[in-house]
PDB file of N, CA and C in Angstrom:
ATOM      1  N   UNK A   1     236.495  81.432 175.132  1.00  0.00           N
ATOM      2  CA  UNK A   1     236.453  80.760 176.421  1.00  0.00           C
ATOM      3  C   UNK A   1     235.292  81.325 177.245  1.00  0.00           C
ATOM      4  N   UNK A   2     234.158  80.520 177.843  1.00  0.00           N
ATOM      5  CA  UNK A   2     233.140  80.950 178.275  1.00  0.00           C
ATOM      6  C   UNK A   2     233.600  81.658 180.070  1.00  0.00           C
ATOM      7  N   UNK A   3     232.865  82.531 180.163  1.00  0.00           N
ATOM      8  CA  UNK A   3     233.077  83.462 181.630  1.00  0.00           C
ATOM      9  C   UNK A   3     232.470  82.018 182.505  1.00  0.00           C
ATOM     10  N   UNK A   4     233.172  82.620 183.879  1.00  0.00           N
ATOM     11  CA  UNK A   4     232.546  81.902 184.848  1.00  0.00           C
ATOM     12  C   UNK A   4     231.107  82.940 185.959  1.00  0.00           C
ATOM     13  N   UNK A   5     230.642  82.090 185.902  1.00  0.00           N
ATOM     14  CA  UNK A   5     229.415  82.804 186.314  1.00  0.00           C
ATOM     15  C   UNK A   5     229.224  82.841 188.291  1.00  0.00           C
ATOM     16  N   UNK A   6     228.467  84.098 188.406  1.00  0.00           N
ATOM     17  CA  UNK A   6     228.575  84.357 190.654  1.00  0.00           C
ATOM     18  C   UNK A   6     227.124  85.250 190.031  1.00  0.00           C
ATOM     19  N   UNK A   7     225.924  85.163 191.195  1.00  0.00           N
ATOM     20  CA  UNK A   7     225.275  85.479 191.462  1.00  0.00           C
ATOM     21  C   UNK A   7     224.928  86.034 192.724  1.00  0.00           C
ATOM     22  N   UNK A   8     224.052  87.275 193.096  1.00  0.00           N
ATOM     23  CA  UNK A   8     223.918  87.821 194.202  1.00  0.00           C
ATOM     24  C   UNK A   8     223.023  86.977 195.094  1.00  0.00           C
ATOM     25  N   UNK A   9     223.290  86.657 196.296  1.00  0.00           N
ATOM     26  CA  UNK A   9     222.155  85.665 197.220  1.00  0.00           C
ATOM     27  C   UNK A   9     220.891  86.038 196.685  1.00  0.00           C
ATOM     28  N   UNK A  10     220.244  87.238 196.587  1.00  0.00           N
ATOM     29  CA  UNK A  10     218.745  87.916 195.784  1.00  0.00           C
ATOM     30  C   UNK A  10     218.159  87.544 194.701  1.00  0.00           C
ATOM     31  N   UNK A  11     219.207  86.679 193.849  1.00  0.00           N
ATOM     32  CA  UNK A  11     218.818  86.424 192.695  1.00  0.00           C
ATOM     33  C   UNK A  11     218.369  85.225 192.540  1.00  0.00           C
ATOM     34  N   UNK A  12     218.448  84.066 193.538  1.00  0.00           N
ATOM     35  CA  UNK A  12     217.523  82.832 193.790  1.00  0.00           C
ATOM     36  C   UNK A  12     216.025  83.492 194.066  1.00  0.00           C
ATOM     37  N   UNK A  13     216.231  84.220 194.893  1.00  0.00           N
ATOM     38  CA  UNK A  13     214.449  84.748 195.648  1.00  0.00           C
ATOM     39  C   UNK A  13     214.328  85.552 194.367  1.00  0.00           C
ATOM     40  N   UNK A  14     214.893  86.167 193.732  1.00  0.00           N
ATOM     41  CA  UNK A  14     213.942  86.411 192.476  1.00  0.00           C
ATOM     42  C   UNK A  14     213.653  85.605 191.485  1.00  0.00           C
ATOM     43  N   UNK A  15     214.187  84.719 191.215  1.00  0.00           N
ATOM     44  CA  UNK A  15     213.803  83.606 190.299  1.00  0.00           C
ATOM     45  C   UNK A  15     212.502  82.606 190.998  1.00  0.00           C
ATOM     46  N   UNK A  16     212.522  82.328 192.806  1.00  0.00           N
ATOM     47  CA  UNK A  16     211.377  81.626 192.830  1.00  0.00           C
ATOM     48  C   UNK A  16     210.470  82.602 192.901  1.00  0.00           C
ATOM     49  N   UNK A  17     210.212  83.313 193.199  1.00  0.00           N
ATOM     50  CA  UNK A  17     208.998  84.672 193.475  1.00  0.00           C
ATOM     51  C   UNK A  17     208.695  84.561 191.345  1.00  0.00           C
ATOM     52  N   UNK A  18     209.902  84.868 190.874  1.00  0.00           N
ATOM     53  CA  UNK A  18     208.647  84.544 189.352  1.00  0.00           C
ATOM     54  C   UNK A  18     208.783  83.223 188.917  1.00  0.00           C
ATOM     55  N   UNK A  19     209.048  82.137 188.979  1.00  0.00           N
ATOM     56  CA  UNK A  19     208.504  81.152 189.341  1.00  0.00           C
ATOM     57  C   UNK A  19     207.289  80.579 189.427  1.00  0.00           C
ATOM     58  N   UNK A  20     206.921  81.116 190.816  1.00  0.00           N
ATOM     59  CA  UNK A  20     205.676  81.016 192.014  1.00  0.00           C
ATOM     60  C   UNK A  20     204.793  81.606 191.168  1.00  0.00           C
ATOM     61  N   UNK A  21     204.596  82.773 190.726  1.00  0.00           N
ATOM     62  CA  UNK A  21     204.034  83.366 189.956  1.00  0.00           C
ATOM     63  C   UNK A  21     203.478  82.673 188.966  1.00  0.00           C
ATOM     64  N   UNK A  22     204.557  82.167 187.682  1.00  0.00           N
ATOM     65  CA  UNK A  22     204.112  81.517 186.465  1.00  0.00           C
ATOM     66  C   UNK A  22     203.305  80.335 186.790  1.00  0.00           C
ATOM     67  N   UNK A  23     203.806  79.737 187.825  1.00  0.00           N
ATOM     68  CA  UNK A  23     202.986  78.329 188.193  1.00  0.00           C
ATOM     69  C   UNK A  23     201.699  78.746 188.527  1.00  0.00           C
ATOM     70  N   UNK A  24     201.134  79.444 189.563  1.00  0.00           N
ATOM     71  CA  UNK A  24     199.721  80.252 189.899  1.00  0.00           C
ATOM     72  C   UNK A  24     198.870  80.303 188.257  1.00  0.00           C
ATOM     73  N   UNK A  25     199.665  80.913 187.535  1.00  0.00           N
ATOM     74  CA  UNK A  25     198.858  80.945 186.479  1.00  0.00           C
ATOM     75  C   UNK A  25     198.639  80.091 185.397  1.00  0.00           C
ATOM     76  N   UNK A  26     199.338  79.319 185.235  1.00  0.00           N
ATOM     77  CA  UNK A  26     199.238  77.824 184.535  1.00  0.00           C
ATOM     78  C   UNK A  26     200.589  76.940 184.386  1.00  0.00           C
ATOM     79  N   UNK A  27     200.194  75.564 184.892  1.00  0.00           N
ATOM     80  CA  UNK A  27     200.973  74.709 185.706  1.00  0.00           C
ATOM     81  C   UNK A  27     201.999  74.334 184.534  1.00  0.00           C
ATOM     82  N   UNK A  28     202.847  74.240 185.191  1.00  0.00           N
ATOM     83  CA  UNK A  28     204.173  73.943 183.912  1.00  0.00           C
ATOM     84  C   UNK A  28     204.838  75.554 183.695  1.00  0.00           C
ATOM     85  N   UNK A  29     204.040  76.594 183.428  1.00  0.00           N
ATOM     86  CA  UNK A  29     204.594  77.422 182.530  1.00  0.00           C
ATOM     87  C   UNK A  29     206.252  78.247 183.381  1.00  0.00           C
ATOM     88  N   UNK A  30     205.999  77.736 185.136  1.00  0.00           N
ATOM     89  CA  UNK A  30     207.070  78.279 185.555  1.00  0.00           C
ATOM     90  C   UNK A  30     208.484  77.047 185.169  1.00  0.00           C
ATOM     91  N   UNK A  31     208.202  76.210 184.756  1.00  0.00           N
ATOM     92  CA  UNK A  31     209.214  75.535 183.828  1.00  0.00           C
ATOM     93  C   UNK A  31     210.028  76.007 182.661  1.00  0.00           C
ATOM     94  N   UNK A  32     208.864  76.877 181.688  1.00  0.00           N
ATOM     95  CA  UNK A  32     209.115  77.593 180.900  1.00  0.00           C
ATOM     96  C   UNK A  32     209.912  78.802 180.925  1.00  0.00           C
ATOM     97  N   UNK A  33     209.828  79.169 181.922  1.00  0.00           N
ATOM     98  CA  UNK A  33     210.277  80.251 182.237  1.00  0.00           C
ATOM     99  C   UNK A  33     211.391  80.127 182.992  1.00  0.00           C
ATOM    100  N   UNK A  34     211.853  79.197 183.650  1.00  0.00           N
ATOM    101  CA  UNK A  34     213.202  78.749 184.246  1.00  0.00           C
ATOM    102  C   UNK A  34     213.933  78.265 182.912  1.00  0.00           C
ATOM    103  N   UNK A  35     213.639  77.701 182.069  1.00  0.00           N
ATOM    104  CA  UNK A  35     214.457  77.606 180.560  1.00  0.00           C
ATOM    105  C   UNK A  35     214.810  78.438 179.986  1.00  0.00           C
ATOM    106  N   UNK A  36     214.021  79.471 180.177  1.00  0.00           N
ATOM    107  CA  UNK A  36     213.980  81.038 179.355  1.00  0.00           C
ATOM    108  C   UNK A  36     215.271  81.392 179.746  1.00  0.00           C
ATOM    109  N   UNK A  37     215.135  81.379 181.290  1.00  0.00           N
ATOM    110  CA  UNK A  37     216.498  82.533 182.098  1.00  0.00           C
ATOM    111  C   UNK A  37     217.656  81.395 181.827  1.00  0.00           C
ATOM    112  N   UNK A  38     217.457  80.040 182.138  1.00  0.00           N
ATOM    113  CA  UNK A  38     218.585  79.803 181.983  1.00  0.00           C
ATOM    114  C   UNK A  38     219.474  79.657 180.486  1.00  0.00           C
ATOM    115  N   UNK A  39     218.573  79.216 179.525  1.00  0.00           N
ATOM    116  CA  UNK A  39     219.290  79.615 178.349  1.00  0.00           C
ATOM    117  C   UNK A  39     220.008  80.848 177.595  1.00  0.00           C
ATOM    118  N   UNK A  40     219.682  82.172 178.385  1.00  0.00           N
ATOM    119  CA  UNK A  40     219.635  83.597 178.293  1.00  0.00           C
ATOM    120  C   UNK A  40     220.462  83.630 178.947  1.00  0.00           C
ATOM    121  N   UNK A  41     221.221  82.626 180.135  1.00  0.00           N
ATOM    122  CA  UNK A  41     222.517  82.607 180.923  1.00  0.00           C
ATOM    123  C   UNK A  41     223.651  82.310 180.277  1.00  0.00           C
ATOM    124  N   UNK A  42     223.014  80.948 179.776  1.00  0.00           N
ATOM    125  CA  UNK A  42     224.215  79.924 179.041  1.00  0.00           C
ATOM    126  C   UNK A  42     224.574  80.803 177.680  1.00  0.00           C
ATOM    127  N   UNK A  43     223.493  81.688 177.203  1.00  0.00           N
ATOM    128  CA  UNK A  43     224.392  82.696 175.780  1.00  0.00           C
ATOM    129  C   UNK A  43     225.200  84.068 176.657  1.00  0.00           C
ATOM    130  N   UNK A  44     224.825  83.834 177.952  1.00  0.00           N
ATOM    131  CA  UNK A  44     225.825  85.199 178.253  1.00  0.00           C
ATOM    132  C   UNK A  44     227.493  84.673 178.825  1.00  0.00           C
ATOM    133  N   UNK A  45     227.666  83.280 178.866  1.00  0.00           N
ATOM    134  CA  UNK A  45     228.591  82.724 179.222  1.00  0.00           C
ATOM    135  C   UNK A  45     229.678  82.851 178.264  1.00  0.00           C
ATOM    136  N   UNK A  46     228.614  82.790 177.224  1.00  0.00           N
ATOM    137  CA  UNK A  46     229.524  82.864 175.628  1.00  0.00           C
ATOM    138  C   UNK A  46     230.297  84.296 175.279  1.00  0.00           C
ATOM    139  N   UNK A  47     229.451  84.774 175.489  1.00  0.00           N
ATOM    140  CA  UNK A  47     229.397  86.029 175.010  1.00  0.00           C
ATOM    141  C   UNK A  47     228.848  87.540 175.556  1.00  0.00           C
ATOM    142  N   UNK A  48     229.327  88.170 176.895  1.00  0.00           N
ATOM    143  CA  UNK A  48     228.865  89.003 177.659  1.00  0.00           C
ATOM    144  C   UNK A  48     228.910  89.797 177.007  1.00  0.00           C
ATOM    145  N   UNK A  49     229.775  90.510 176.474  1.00  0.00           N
ATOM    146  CA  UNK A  49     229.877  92.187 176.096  1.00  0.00           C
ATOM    147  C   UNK A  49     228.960  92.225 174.856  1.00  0.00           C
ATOM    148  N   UNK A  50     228.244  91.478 174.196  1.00  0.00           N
ATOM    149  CA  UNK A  50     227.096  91.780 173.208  1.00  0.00           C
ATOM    150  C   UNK A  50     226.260  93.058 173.768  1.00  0.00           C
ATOM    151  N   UNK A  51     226.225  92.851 175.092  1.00  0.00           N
ATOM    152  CA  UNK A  51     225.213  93.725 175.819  1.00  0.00           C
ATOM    153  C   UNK A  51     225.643  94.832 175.914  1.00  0.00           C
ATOM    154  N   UNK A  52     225.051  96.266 175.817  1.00  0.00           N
ATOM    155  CA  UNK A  52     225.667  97.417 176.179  1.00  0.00           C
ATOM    156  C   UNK A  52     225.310  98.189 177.978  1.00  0.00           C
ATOM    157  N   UNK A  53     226.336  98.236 178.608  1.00  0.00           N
ATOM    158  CA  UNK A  53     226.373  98.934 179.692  1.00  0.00           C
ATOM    159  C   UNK A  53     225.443  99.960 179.727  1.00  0.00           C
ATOM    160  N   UNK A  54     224.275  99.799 180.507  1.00  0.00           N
ATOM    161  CA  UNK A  54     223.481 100.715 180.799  1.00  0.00           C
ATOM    162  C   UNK A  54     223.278 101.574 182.064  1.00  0.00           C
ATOM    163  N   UNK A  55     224.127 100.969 183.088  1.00  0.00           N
ATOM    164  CA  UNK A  55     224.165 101.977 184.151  1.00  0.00           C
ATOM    165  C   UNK A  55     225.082 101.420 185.094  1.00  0.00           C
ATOM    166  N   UNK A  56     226.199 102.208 185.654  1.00  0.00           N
ATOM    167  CA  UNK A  56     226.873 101.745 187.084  1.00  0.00           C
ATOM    168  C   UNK A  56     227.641 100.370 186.340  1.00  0.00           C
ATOM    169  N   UNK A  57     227.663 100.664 184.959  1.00  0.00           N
ATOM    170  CA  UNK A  57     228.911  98.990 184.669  1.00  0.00           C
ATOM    171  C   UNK A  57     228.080  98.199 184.351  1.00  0.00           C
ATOM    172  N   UNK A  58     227.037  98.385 184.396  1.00  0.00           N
ATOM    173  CA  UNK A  58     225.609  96.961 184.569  1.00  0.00           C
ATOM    174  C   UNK A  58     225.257  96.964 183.191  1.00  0.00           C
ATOM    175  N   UNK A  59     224.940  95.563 182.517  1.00  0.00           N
ATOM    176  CA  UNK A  59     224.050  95.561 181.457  1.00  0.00           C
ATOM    177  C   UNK A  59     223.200  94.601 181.582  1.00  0.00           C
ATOM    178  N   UNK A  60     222.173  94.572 180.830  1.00  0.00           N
ATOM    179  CA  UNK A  60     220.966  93.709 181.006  1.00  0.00           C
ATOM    180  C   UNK A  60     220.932  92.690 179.445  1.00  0.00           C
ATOM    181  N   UNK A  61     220.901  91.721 179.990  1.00  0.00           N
ATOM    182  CA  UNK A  61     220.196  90.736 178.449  1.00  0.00           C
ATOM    183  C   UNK A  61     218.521  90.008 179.346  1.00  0.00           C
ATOM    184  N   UNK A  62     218.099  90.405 177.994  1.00  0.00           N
ATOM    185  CA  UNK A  62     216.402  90.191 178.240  1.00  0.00           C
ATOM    186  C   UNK A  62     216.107  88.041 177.539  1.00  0.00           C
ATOM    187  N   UNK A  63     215.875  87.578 178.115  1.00  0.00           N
ATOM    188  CA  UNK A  63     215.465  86.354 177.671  1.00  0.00           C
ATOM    189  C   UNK A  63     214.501  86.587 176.308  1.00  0.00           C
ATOM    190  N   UNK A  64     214.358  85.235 175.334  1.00  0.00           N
ATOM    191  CA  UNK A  64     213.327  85.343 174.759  1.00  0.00           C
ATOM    192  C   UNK A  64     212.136  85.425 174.699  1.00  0.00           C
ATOM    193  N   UNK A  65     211.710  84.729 175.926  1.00  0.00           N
ATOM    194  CA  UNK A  65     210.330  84.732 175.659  1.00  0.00           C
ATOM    195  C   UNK A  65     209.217  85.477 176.799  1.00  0.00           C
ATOM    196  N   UNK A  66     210.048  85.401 178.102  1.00  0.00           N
ATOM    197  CA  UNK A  66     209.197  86.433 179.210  1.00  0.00           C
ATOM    198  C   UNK A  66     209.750  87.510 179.229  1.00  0.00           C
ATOM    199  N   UNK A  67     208.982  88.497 179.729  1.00  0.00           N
ATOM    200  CA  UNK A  67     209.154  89.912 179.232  1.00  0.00           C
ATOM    201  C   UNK A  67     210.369  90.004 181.084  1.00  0.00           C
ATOM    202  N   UNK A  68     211.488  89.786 181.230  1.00  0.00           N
ATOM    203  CA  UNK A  68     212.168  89.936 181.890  1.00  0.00           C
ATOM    204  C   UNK A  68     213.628  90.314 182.221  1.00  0.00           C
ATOM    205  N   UNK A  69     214.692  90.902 183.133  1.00  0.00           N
ATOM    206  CA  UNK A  69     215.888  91.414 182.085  1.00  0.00           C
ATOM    207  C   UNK A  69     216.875  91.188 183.279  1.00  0.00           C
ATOM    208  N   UNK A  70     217.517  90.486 182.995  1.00  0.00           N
ATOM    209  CA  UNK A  70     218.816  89.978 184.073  1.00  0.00           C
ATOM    210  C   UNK A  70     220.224  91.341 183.555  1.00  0.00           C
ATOM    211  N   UNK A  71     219.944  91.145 184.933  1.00  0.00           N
ATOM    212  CA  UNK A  71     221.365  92.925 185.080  1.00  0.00           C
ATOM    213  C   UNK A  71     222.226  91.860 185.417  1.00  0.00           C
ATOM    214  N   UNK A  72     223.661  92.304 185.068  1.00  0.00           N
ATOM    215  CA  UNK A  72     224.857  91.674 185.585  1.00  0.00           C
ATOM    216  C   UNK A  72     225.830  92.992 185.079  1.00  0.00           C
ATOM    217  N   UNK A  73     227.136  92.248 185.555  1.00  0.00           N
ATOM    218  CA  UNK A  73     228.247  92.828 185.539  1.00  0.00           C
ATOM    219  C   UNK A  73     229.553  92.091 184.615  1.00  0.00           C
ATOM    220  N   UNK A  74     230.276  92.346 184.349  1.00  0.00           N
ATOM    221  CA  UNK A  74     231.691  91.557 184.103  1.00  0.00           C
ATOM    222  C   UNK A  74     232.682  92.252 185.016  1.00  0.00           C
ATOM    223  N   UNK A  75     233.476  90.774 185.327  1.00  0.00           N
ATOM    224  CA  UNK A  75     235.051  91.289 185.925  1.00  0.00           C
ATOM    225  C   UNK A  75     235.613  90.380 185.182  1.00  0.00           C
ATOM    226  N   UNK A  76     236.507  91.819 184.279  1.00  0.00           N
ATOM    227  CA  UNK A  76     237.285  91.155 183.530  1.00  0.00           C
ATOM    228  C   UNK A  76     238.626  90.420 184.231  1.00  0.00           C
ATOM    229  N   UNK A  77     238.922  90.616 184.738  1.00  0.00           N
ATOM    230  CA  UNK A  77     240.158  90.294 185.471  1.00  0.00           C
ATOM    231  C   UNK A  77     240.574  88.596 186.198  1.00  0.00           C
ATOM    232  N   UNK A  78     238.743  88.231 186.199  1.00  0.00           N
ATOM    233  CA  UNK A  78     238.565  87.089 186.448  1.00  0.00           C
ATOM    234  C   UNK A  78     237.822  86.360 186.026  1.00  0.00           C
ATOM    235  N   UNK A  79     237.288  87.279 184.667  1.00  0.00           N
ATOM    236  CA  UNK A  79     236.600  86.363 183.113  1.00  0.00           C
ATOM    237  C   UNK A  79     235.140  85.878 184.359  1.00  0.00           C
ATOM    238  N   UNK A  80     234.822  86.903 185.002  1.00  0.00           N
ATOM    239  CA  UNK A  80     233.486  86.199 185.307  1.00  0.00           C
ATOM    240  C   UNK A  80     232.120  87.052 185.646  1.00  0.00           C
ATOM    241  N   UNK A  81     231.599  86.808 185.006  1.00  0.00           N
ATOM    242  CA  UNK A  81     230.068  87.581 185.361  1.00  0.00           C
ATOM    243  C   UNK A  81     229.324  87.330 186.465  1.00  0.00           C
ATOM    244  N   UNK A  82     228.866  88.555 186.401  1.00  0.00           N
ATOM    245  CA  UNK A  82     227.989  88.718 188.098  1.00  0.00           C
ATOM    246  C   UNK A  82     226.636  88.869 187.872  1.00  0.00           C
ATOM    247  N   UNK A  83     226.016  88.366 188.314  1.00  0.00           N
ATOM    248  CA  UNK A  83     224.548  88.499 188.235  1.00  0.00           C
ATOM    249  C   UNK A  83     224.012  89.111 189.165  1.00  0.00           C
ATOM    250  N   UNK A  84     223.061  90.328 189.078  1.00  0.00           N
ATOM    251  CA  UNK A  84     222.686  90.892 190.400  1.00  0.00           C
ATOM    252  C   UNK A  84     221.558  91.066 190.575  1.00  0.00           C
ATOM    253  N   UNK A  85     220.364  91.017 189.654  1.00  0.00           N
ATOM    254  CA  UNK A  85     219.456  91.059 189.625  1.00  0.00           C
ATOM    255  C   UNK A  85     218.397  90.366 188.325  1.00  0.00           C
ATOM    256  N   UNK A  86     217.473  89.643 188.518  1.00  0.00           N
ATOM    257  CA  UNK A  86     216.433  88.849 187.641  1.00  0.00           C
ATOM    258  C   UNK A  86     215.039  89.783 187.832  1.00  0.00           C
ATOM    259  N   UNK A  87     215.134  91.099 187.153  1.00  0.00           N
ATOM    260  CA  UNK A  87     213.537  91.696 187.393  1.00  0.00           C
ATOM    261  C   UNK A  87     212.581  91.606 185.906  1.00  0.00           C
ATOM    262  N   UNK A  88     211.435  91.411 186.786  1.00  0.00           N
ATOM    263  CA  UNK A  88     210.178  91.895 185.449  1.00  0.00           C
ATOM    264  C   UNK A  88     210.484  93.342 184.684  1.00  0.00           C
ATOM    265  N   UNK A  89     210.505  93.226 183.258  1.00  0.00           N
ATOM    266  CA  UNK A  89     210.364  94.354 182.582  1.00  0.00           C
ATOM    267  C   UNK A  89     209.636  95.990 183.088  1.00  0.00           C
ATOM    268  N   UNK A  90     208.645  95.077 183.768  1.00  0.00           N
ATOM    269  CA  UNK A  90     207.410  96.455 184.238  1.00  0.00           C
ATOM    270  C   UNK A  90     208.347  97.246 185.864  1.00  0.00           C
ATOM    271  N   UNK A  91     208.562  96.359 186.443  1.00  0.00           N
ATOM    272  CA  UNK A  91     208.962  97.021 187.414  1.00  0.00           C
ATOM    273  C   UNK A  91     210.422  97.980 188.027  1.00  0.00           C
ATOM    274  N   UNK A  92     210.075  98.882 188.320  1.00  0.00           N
ATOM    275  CA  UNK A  92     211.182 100.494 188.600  1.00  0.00           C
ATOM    276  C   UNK A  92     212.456  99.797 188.782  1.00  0.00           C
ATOM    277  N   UNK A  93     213.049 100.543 187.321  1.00  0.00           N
ATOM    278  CA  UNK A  93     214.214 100.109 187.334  1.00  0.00           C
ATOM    279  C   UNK A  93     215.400 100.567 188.653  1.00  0.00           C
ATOM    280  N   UNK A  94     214.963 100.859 189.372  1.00  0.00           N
ATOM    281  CA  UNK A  94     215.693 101.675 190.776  1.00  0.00           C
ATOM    282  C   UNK A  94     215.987 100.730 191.701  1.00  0.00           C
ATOM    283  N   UNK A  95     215.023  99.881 191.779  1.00  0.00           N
ATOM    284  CA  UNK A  95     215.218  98.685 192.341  1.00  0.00           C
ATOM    285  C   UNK A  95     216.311  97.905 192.285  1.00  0.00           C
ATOM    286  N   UNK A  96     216.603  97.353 191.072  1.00  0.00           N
ATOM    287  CA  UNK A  96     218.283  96.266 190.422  1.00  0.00           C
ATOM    288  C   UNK A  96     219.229  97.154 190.757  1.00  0.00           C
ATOM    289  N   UNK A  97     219.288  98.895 190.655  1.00  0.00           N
ATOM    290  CA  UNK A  97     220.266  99.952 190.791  1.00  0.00           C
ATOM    291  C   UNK A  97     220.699  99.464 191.875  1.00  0.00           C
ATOM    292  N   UNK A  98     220.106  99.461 192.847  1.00  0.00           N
ATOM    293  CA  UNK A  98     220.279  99.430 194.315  1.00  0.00           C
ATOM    294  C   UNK A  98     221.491  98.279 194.768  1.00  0.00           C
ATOM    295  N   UNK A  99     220.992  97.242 193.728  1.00  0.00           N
ATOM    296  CA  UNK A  99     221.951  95.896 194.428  1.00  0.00           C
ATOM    297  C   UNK A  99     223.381  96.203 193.572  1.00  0.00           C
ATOM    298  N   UNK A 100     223.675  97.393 193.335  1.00  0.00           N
ATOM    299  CA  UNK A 100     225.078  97.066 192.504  1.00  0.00           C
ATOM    300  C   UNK A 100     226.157  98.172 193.158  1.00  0.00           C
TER     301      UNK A 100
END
């Protein structure tokens, strides 16, 4: 039975900020990259705990194809995952810490 999915208000403004980004650098590709995350959603719906807890309860699944890594959470109690952060690979992981 697939989880139900909640996201942090932060995690829209991080999806258009890379977005905004991919488009700047060639038109369409922030399309690509909104497919990326969301298909990398729709397999965590399936299947959360593939991922291993890497800090504070949090685990990250990385999309296929942009180098990027969505932190979330599970509550089991209400079969639903939390999303708390959509960051670039490169940038301090201290940052996503913060929102959890």
């Amino acid at each position: 039975m697939p989880y139900k999915l909640v996201y942090f208000d932060e995690v829209k403004q991080d999806i258009k900020e890379a977005k905004e980004w991919y488009r700047l650098q060639l038109k369409g590709l922030e399309k690509r990259f909104a497919q990326d995350i969301k298909t990398t959603i729709l397999r965590l719906k399936e299947r959360p705990t593939v991922h291993a807890i890497r800090y504070k309860n949090v685990r990250i699944a990385h999309p296929d194809i942009f180098p990027y890594a969505i932190h979330f959470y599970i509550d089991e109690s209400s079969q639903t995952i939390v999303i708390t952060a959509i960051t670039h690979n490169s940038r301090n992981p201290i940052f996503s810490q913060k929102r959890t």
